[in-house]
N, C-alpha and C. Protein backbone atom coordinates (compact mmCIF):
# COMPACT_ATOMS: atom_id res chain seq x y z
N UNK A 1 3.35 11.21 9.26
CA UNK A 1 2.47 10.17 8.77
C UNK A 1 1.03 10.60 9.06
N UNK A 2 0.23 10.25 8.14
CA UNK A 2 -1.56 10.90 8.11
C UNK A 2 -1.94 9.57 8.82
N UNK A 3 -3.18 9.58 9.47
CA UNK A 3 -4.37 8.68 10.13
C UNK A 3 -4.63 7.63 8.74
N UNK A 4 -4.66 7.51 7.56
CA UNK A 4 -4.86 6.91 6.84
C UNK A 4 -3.52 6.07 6.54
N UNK A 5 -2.32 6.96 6.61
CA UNK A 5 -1.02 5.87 6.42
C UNK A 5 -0.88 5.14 7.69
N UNK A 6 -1.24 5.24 8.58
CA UNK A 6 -1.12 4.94 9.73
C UNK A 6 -1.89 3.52 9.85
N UNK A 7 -3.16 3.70 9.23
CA UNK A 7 -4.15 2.76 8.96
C UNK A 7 -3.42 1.51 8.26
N UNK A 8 -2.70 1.52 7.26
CA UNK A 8 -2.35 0.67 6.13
C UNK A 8 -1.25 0.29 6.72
N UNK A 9 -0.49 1.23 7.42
CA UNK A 9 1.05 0.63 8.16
C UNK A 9 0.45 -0.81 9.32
N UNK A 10 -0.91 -0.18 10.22
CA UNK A 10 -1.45 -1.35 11.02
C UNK A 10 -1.81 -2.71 10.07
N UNK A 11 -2.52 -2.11 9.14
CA UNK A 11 -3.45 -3.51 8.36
C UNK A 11 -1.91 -4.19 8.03
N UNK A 12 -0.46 -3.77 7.51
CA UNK A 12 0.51 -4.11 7.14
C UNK A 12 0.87 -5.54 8.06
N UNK A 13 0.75 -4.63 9.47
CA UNK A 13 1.48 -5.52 10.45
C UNK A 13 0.21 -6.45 11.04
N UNK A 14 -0.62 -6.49 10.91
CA UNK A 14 -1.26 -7.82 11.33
C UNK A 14 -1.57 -8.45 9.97
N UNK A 15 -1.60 -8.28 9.35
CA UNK A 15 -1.21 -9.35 8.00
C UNK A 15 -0.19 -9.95 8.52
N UNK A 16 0.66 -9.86 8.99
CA UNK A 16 2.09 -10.56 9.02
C UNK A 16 1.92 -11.22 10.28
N UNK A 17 1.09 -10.87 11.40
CA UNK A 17 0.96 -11.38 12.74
C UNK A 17 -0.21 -12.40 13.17
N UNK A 18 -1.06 -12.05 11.46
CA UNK A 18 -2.26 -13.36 12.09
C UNK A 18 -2.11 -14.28 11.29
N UNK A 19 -3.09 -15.79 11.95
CA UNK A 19 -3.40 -16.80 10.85
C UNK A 19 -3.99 -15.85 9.94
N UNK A 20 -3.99 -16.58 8.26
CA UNK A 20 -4.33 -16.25 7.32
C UNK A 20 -5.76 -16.34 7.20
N UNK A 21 -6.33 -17.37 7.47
CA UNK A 21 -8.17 -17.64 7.41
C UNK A 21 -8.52 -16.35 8.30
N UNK A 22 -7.71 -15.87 9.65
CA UNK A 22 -8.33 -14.86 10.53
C UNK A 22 -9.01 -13.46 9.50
N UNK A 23 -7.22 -13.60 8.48
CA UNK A 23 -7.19 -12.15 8.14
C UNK A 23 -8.04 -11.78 7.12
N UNK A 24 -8.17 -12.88 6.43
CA UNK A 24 -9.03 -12.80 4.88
C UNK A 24 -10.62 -12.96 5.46
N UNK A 25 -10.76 -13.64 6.63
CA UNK A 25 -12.48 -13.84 7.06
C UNK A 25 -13.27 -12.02 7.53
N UNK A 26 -11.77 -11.47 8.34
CA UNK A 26 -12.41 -10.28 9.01
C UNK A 26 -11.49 -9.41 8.75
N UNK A 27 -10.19 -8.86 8.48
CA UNK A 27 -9.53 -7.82 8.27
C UNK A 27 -9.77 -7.22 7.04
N UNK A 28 -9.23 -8.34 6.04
CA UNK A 28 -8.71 -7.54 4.64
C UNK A 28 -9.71 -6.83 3.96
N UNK A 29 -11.07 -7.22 4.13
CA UNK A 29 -11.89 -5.74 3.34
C UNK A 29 -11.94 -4.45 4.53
N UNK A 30 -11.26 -4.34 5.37
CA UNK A 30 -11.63 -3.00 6.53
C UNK A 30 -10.99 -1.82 5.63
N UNK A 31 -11.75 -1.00 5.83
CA UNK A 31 -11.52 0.35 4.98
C UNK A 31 -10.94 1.43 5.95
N UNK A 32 -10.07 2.49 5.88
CA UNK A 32 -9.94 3.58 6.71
C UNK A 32 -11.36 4.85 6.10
N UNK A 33 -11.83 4.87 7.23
CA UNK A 33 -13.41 6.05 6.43
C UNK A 33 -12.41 8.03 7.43
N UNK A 34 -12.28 7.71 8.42
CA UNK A 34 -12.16 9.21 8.85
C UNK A 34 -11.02 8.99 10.52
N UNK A 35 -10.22 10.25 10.69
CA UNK A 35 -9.76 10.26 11.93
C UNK A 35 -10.21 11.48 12.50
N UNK A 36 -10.73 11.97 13.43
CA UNK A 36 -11.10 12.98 14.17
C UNK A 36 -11.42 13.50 15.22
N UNK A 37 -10.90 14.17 16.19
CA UNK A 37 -10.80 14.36 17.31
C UNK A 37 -10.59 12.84 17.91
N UNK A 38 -9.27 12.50 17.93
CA UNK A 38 -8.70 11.53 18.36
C UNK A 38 -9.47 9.83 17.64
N UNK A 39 -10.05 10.17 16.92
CA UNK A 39 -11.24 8.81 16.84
C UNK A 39 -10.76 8.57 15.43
N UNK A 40 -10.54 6.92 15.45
CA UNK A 40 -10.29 6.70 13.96
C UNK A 40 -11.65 5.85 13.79
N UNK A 41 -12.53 5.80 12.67
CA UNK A 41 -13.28 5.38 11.62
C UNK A 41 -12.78 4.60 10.99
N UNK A 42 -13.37 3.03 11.27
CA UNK A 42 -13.01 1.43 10.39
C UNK A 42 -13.79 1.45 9.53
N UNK A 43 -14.02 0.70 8.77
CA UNK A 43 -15.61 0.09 7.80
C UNK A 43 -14.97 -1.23 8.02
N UNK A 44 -16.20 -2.13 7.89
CA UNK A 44 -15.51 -3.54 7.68
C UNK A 44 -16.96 -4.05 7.13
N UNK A 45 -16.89 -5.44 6.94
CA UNK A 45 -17.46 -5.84 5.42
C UNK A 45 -18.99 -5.77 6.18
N UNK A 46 -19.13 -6.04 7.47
CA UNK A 46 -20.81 -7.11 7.95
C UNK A 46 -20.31 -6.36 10.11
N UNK A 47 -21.87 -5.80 10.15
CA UNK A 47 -22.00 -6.35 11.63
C UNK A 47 -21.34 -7.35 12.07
N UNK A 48 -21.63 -8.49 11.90
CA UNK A 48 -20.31 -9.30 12.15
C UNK A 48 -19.01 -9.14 12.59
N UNK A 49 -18.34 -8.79 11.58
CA UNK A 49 -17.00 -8.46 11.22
C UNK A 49 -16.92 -7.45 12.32
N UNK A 50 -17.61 -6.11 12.33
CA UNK A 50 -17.37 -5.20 13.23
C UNK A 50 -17.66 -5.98 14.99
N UNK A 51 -18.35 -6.58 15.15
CA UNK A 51 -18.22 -7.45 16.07
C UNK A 51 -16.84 -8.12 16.55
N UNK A 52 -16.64 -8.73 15.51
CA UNK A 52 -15.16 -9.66 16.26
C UNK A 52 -14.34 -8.57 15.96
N UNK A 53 -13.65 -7.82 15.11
CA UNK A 53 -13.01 -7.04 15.43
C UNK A 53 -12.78 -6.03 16.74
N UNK A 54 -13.93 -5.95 17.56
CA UNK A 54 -13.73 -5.29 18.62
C UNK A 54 -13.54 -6.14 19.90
N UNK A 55 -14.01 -7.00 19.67
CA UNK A 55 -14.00 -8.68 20.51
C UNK A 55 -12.47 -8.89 20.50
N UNK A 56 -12.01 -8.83 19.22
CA UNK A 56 -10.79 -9.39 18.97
C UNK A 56 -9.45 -8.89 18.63
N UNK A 57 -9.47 -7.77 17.96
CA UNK A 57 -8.60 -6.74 17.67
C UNK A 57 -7.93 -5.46 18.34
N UNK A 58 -9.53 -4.99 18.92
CA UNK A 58 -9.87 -4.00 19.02
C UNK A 58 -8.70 -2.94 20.34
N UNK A 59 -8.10 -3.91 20.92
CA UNK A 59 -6.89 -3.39 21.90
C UNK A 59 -5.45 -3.56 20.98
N UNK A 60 -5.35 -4.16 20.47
CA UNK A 60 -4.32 -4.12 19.70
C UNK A 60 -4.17 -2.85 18.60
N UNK A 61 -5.23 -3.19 17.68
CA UNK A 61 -5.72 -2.21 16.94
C UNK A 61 -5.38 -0.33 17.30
N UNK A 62 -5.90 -0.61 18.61
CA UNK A 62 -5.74 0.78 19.63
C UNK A 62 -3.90 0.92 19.59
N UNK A 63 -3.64 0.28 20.62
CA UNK A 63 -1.97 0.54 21.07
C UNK A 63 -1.07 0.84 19.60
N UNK A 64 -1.38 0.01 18.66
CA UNK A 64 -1.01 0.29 17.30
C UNK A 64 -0.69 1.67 16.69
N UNK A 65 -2.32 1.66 16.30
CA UNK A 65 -2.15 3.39 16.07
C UNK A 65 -1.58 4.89 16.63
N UNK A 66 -2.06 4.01 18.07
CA UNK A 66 -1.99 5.06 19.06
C UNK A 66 -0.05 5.30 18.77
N UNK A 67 0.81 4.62 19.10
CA UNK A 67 2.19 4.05 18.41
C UNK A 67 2.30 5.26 17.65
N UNK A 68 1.78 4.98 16.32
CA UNK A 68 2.01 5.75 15.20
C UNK A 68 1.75 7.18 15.09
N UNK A 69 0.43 7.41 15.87
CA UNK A 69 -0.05 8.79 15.66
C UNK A 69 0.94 9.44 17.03
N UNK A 70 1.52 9.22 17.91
CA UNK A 70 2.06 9.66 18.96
C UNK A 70 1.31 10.74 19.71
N UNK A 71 -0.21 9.89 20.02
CA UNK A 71 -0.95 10.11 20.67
C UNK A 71 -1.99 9.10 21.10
N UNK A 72 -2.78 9.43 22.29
CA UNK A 72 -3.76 8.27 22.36
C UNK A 72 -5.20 8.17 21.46
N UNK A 73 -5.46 7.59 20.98
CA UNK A 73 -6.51 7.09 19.74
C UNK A 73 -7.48 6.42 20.04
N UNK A 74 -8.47 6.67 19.91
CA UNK A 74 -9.66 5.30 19.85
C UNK A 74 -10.20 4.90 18.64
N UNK A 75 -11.05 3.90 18.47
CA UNK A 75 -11.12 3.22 17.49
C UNK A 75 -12.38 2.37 17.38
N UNK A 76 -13.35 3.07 16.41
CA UNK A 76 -14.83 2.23 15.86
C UNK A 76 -15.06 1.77 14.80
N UNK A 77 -15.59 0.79 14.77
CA UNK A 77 -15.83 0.16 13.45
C UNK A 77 -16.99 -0.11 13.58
N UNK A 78 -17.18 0.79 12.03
CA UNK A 78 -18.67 0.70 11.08
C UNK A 78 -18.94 -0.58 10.30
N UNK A 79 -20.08 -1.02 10.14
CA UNK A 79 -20.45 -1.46 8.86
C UNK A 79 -20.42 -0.95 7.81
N UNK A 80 -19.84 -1.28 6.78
CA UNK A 80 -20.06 -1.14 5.04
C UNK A 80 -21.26 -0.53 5.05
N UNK A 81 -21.89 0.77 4.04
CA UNK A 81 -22.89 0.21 3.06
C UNK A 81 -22.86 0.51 2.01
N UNK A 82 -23.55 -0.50 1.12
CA UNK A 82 -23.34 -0.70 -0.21
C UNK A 82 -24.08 0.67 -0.66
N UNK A 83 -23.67 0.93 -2.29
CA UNK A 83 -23.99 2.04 -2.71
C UNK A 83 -25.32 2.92 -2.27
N UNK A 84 -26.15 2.06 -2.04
CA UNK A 84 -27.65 1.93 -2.43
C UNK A 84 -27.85 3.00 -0.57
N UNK A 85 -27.40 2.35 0.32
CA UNK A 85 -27.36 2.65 1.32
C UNK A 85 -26.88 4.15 1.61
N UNK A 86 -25.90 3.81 1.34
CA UNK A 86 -25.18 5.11 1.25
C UNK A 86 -25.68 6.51 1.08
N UNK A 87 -26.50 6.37 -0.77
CA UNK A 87 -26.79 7.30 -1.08
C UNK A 87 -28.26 7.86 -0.35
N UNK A 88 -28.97 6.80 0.53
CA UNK A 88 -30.03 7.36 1.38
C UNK A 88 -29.74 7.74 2.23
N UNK A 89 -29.17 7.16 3.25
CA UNK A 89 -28.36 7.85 4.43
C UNK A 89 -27.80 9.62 3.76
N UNK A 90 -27.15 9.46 3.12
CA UNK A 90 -26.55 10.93 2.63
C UNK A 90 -27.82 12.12 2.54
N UNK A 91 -28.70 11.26 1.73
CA UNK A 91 -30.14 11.84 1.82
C UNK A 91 -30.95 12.65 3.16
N UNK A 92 -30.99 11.51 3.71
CA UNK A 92 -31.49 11.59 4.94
C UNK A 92 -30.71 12.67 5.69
N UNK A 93 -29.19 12.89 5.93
CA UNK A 93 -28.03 13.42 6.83
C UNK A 93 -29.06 15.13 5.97
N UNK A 94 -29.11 15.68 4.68
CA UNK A 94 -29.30 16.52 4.80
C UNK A 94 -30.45 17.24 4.55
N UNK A 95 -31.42 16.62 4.48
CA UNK A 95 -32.98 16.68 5.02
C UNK A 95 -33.20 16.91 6.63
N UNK A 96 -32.36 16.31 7.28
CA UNK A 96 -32.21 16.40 8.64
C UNK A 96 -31.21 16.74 9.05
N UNK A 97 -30.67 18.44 9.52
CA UNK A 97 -29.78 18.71 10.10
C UNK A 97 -29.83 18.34 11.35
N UNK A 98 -28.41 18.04 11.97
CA UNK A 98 -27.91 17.37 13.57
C UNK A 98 -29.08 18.83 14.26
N UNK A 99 -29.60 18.30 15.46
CA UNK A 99 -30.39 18.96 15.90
C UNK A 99 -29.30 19.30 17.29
N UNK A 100 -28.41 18.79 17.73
CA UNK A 100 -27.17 19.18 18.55
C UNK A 100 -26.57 19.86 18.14
């Protein structure tokens, strides 16, 4: 199983484990963005959202994956950004190489 099926197998099982207002207010737009060197990459809709998700999820979320990948995992969640965002940031990333 890939870091991304792994992703959709979790979003699977807390669909089934939360109230419904929980899941539709803060889960169901979370995106899988990247897994790497042990670190999985959320998106979720708003600061916000990435807020309570770590408030609220964010150990579960862990033991979950960690489960699946049969290893230990950590786990951050980004904010969204909309196209517009995106394509400056991208901008920016290579105008400015990591200076590390």
């Amino acid at each position: 199983m890939n870091a991304e099926q792994a992703w959709e197998y979790v979003l699977e099982q807390l669909w089934r484990e939360m109230p419904r207002q929980a899941w539709t207010a803060w889960v169901c737009e979370t995106k899988f963005v990247r897994f790497e060197q042990g670190w999985f990459t959320v998106a979720a809709r708003s600061m916000d959202a990435c807020e309570w998700l770590e408030a609220r999820l964010k150990s579960t979320v862990v033991r979950k994956l960690s489960g699946m990948m049969n290893e230990e995992v950590r786990v951050r969640f980004v904010p969204k950004l909309d196209e517009k965002e995106a394509r400056i940031k991208r901008q920016k990333e290579e105008l400015q190489p990591d200076l590390f």
